[in-house]
PDB file of N, CA and C in Angstrom:
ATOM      1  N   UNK A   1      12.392 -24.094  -9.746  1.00  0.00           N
ATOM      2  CA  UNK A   1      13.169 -22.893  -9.475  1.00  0.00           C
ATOM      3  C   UNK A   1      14.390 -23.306  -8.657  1.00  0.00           C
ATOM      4  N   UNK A   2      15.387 -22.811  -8.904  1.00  0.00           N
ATOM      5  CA  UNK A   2      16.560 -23.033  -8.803  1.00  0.00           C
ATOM      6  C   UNK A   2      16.954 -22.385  -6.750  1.00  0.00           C
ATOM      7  N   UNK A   3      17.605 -22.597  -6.185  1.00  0.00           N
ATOM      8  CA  UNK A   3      17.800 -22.095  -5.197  1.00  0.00           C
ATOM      9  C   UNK A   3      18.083 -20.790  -4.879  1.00  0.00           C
ATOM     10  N   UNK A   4      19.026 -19.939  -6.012  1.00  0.00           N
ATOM     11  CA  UNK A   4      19.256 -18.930  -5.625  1.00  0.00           C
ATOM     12  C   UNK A   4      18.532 -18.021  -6.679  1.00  0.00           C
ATOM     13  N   UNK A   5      17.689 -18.331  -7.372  1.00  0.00           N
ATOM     14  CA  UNK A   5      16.072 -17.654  -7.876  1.00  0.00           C
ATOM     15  C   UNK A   5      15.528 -17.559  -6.619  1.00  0.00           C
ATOM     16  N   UNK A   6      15.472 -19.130  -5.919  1.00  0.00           N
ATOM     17  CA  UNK A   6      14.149 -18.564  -4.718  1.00  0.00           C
ATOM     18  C   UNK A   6      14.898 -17.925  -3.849  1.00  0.00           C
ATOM     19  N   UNK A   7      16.126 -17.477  -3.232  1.00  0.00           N
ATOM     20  CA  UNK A   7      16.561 -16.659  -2.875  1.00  0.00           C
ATOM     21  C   UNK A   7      16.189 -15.422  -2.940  1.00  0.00           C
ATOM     22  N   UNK A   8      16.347 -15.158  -4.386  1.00  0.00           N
ATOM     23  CA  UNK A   8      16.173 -13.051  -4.587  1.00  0.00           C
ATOM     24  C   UNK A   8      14.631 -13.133  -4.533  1.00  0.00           C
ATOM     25  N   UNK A   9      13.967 -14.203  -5.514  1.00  0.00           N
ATOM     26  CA  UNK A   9      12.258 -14.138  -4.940  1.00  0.00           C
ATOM     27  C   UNK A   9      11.922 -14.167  -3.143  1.00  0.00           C
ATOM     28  N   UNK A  10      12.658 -14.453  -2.902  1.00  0.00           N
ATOM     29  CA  UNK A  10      12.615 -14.104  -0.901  1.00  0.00           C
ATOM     30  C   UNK A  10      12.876 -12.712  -0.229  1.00  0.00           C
ATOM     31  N   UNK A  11      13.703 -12.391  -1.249  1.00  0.00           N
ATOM     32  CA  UNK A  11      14.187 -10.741  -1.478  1.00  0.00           C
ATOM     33  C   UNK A  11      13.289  -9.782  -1.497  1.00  0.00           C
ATOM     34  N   UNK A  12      12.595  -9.632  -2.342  1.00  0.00           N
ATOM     35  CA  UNK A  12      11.964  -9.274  -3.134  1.00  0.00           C
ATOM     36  C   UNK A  12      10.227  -9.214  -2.644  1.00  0.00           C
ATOM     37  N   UNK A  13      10.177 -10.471  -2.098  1.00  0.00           N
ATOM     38  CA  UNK A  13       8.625 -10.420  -0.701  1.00  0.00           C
ATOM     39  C   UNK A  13       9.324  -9.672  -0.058  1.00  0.00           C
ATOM     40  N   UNK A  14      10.255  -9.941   0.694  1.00  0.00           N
ATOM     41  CA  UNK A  14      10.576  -8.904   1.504  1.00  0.00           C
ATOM     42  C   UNK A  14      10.398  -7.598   1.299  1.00  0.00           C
ATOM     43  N   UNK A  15      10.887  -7.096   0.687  1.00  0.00           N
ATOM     44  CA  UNK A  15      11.200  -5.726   0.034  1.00  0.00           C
ATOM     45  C   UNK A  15       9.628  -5.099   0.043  1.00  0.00           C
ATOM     46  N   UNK A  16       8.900  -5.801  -0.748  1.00  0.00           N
ATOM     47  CA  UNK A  16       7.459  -5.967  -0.955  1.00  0.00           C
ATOM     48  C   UNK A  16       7.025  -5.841   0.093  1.00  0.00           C
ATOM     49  N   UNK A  17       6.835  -6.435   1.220  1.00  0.00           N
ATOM     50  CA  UNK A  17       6.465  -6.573   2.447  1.00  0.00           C
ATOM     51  C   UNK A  17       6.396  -5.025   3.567  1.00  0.00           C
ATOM     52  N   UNK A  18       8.096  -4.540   3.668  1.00  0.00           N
ATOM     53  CA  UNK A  18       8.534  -3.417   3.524  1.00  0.00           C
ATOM     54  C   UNK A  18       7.433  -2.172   3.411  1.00  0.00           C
ATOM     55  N   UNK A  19       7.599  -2.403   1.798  1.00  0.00           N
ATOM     56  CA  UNK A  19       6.602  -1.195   1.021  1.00  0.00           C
ATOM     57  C   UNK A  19       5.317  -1.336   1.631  1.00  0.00           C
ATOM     58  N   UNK A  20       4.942  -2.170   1.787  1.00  0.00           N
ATOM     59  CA  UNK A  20       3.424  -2.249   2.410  1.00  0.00           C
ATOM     60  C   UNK A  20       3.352  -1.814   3.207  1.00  0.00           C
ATOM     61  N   UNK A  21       4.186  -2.107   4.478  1.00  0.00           N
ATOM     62  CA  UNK A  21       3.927  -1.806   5.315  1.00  0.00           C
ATOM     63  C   UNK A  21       4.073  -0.220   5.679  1.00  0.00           C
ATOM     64  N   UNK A  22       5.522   0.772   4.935  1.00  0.00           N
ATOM     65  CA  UNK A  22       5.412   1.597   4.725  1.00  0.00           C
ATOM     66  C   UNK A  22       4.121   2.495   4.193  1.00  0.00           C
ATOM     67  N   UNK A  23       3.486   2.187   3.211  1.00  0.00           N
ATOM     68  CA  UNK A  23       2.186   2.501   2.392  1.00  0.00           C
ATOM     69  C   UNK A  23       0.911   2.804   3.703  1.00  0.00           C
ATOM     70  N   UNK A  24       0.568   1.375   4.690  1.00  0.00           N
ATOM     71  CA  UNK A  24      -0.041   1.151   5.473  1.00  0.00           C
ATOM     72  C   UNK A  24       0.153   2.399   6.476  1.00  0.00           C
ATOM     73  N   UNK A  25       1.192   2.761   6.648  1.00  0.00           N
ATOM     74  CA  UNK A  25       1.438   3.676   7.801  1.00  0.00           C
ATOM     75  C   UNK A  25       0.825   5.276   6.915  1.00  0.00           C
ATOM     76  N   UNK A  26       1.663   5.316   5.950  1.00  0.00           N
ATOM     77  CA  UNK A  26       1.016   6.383   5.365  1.00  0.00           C
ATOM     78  C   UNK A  26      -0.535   6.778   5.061  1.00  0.00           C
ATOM     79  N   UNK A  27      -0.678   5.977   4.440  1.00  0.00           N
ATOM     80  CA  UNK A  27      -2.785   5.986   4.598  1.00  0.00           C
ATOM     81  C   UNK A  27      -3.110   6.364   6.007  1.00  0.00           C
ATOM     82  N   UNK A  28      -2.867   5.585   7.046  1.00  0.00           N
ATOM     83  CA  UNK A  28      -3.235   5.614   7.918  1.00  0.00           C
ATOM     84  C   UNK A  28      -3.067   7.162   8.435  1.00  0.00           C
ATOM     85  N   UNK A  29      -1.592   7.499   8.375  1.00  0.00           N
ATOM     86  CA  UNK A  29      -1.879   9.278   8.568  1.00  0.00           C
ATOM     87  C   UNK A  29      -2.717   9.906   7.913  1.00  0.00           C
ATOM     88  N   UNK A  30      -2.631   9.371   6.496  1.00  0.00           N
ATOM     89  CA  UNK A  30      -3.225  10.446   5.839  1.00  0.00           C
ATOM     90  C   UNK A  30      -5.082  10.321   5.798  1.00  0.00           C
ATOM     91  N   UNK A  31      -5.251   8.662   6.249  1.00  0.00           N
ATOM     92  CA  UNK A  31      -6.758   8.841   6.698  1.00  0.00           C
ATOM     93  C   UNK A  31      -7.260   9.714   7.893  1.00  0.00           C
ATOM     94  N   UNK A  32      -6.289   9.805   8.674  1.00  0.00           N
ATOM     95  CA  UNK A  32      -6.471  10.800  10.319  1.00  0.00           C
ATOM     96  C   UNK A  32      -6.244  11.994  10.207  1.00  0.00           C
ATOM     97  N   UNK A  33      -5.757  12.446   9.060  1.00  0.00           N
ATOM     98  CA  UNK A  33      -5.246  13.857   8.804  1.00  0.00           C
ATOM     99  C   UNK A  33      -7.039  14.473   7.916  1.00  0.00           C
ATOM    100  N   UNK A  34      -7.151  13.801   7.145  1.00  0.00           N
ATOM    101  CA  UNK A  34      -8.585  14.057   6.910  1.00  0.00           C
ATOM    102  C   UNK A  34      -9.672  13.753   7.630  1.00  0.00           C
ATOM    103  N   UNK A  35      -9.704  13.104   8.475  1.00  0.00           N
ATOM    104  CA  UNK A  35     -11.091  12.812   9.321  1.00  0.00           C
ATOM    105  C   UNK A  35     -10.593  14.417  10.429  1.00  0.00           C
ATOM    106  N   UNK A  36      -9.649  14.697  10.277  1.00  0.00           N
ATOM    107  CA  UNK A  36      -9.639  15.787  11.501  1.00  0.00           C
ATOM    108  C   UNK A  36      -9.742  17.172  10.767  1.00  0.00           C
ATOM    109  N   UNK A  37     -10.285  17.165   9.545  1.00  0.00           N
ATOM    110  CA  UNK A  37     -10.336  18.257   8.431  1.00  0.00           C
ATOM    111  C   UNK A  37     -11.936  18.587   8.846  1.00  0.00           C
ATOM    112  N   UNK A  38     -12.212  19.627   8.917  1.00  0.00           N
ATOM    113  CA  UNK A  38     -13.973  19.998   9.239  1.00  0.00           C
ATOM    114  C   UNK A  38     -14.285  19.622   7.862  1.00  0.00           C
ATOM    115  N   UNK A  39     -15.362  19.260   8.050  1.00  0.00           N
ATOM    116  CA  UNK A  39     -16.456  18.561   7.176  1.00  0.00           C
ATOM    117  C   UNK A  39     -16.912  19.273   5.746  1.00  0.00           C
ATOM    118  N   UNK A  40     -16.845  20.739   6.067  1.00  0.00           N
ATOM    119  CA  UNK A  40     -16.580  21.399   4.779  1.00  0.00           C
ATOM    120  C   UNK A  40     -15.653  21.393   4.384  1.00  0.00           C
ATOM    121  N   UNK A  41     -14.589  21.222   5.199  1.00  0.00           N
ATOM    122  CA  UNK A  41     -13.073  21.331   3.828  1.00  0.00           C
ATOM    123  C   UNK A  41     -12.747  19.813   3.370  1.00  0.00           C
ATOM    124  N   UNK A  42     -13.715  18.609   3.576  1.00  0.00           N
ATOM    125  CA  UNK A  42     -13.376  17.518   3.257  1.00  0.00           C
ATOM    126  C   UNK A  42     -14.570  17.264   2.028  1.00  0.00           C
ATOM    127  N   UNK A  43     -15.311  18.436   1.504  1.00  0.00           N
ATOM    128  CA  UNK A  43     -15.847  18.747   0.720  1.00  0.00           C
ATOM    129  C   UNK A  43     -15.421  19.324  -0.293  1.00  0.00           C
ATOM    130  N   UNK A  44     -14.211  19.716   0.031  1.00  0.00           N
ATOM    131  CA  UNK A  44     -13.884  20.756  -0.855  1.00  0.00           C
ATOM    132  C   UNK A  44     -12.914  20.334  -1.579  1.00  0.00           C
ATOM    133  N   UNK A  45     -12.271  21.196  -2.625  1.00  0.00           N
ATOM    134  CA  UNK A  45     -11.188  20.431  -3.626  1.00  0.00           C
ATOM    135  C   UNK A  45     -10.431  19.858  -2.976  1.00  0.00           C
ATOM    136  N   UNK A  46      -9.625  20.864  -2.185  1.00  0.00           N
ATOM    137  CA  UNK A  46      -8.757  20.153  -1.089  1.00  0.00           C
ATOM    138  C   UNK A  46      -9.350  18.478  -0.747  1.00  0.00           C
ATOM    139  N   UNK A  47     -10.176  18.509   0.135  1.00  0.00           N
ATOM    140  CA  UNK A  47     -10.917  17.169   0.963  1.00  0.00           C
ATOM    141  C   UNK A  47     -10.966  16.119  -0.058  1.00  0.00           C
ATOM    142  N   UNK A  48     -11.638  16.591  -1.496  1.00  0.00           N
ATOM    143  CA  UNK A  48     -11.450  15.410  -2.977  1.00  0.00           C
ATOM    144  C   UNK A  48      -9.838  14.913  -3.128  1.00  0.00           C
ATOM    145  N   UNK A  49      -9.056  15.741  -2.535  1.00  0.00           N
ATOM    146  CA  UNK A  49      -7.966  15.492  -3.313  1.00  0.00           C
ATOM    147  C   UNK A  49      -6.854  14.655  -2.535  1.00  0.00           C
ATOM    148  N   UNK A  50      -7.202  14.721  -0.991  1.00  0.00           N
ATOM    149  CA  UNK A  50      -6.812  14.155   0.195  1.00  0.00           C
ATOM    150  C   UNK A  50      -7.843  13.174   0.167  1.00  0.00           C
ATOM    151  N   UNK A  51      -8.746  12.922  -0.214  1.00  0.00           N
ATOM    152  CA  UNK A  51      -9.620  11.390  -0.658  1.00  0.00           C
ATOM    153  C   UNK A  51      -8.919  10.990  -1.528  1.00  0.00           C
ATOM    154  N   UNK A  52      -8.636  11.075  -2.363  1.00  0.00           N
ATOM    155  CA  UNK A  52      -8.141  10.559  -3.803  1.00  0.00           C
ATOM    156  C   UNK A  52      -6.692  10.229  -3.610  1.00  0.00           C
ATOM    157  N   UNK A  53      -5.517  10.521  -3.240  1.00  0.00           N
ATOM    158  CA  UNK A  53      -4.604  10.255  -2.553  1.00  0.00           C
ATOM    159  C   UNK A  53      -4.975   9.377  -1.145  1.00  0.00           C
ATOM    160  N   UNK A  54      -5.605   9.629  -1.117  1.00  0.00           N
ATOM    161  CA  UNK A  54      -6.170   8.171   0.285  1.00  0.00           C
ATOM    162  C   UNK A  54      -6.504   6.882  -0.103  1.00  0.00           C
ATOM    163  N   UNK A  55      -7.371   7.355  -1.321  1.00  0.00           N
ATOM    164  CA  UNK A  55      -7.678   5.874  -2.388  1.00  0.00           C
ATOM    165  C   UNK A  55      -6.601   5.233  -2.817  1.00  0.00           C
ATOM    166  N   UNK A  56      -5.610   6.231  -3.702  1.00  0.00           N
ATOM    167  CA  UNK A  56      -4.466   5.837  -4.401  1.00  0.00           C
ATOM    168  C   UNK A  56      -3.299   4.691  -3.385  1.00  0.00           C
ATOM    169  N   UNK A  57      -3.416   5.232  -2.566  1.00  0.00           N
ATOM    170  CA  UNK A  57      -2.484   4.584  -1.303  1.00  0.00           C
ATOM    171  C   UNK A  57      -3.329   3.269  -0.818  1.00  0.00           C
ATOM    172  N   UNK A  58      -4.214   3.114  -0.476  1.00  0.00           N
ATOM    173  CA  UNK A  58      -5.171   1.951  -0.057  1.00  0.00           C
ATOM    174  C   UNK A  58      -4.873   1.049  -1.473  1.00  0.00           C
ATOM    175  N   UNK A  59      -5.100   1.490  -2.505  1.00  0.00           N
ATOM    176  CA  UNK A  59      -5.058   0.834  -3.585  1.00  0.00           C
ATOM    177  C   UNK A  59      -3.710   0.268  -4.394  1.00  0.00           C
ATOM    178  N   UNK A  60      -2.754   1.267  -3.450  1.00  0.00           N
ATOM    179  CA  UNK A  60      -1.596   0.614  -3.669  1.00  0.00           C
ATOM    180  C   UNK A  60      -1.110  -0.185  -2.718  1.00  0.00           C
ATOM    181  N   UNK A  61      -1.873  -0.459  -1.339  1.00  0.00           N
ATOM    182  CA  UNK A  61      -1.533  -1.699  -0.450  1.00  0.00           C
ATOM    183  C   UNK A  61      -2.113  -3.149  -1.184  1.00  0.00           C
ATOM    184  N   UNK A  62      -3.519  -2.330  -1.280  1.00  0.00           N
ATOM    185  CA  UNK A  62      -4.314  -4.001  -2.193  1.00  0.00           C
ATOM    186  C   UNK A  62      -2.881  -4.283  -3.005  1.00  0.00           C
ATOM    187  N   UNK A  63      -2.851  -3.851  -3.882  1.00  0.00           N
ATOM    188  CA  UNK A  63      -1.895  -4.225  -5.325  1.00  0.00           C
ATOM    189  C   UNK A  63      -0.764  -5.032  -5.075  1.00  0.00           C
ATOM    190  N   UNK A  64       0.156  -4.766  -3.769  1.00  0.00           N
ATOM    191  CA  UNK A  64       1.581  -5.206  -3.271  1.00  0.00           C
ATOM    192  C   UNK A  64       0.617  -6.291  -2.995  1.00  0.00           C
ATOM    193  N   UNK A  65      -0.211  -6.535  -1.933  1.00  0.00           N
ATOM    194  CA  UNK A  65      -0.826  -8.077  -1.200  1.00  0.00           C
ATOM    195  C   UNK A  65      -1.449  -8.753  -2.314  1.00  0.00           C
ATOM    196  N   UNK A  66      -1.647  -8.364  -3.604  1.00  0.00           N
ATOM    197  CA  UNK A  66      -2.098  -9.588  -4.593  1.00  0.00           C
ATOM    198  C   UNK A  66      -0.655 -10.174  -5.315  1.00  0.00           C
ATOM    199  N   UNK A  67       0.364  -9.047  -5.367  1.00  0.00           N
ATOM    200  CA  UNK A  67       1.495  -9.293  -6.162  1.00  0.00           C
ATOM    201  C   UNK A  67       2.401 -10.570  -4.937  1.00  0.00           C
ATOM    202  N   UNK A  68       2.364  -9.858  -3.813  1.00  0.00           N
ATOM    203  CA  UNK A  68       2.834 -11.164  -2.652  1.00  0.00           C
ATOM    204  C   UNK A  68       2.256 -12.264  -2.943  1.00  0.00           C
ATOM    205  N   UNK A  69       0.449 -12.368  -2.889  1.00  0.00           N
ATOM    206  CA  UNK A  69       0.098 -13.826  -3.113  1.00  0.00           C
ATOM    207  C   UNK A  69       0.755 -14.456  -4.432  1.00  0.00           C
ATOM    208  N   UNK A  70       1.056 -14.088  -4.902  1.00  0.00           N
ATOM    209  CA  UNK A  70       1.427 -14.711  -6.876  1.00  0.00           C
ATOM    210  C   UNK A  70       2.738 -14.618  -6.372  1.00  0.00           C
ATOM    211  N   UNK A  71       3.476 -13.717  -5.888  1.00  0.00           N
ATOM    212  CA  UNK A  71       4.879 -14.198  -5.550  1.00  0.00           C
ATOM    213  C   UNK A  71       5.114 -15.693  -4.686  1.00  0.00           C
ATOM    214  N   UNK A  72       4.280 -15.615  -3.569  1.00  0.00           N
ATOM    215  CA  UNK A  72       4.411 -16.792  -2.896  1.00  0.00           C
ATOM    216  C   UNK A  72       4.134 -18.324  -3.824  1.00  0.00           C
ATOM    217  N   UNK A  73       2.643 -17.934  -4.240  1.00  0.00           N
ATOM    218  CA  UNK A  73       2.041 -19.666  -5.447  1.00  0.00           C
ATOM    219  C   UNK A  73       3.599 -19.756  -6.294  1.00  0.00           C
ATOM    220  N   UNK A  74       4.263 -18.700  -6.662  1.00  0.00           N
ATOM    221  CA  UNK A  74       5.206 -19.170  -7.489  1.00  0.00           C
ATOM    222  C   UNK A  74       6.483 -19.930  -6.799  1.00  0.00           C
ATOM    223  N   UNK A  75       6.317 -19.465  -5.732  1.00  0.00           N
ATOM    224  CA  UNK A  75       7.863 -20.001  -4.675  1.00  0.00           C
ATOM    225  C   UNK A  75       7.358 -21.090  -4.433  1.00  0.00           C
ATOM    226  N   UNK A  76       5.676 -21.415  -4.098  1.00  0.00           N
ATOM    227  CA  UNK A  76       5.766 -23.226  -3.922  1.00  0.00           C
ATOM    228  C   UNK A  76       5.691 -24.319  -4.737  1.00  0.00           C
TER     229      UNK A  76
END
C-alpha cells in the first residue's frame, strides 16, 4: 500500500473510531434511560422496543471494532 492509501486508511479508523465512540455514548444513555423505566413498562412494547434499539446500537459498536481490526491487519 502506497503512502497516501495508508493515509485516507488512517482517515477513515479515525472517523471509525469517532462513530464508536459516539454509538458508545448513546447506548449508554439509552441503557440508563431504560433501567430507570419501571419494570412494567420495560415489559411492555415500549420497554421491547427501547431493548431492541439498545441491541441495535451495541451491535453496531461490535461491527465498527471488527471493521477497525481488518482495517488495521490491512495497514500492516
Amino acid at each position: 500500500m502506497n503512502a497516501q492509501r495508508r493515509k485516507r486508511l488512517i482517515r477513515v479508523e479515525a472517523l471509525l473510531s469517532e462513530a464508536r465512540g459516539l454509538l458508545e455514548e448513546i447506548a449508554s444513555e439509552e441503557r440508563e434511560a431504560f433501567e430507570n423505566v419501571p419494570e412494567s413498562l420495560q415489559e411492555s412494547e415500549r420497554g421491547y422496543h427501547m431493548q431492541n434499539v439498545l441491541d441495535a446500537l451495541e451491535q453496531g459498536v461490535d461491527d465498527i471494532e471488527n471493521i477497525e481490526s481488518l482495517l488495521e491487519e490491512a495497514r500492516s
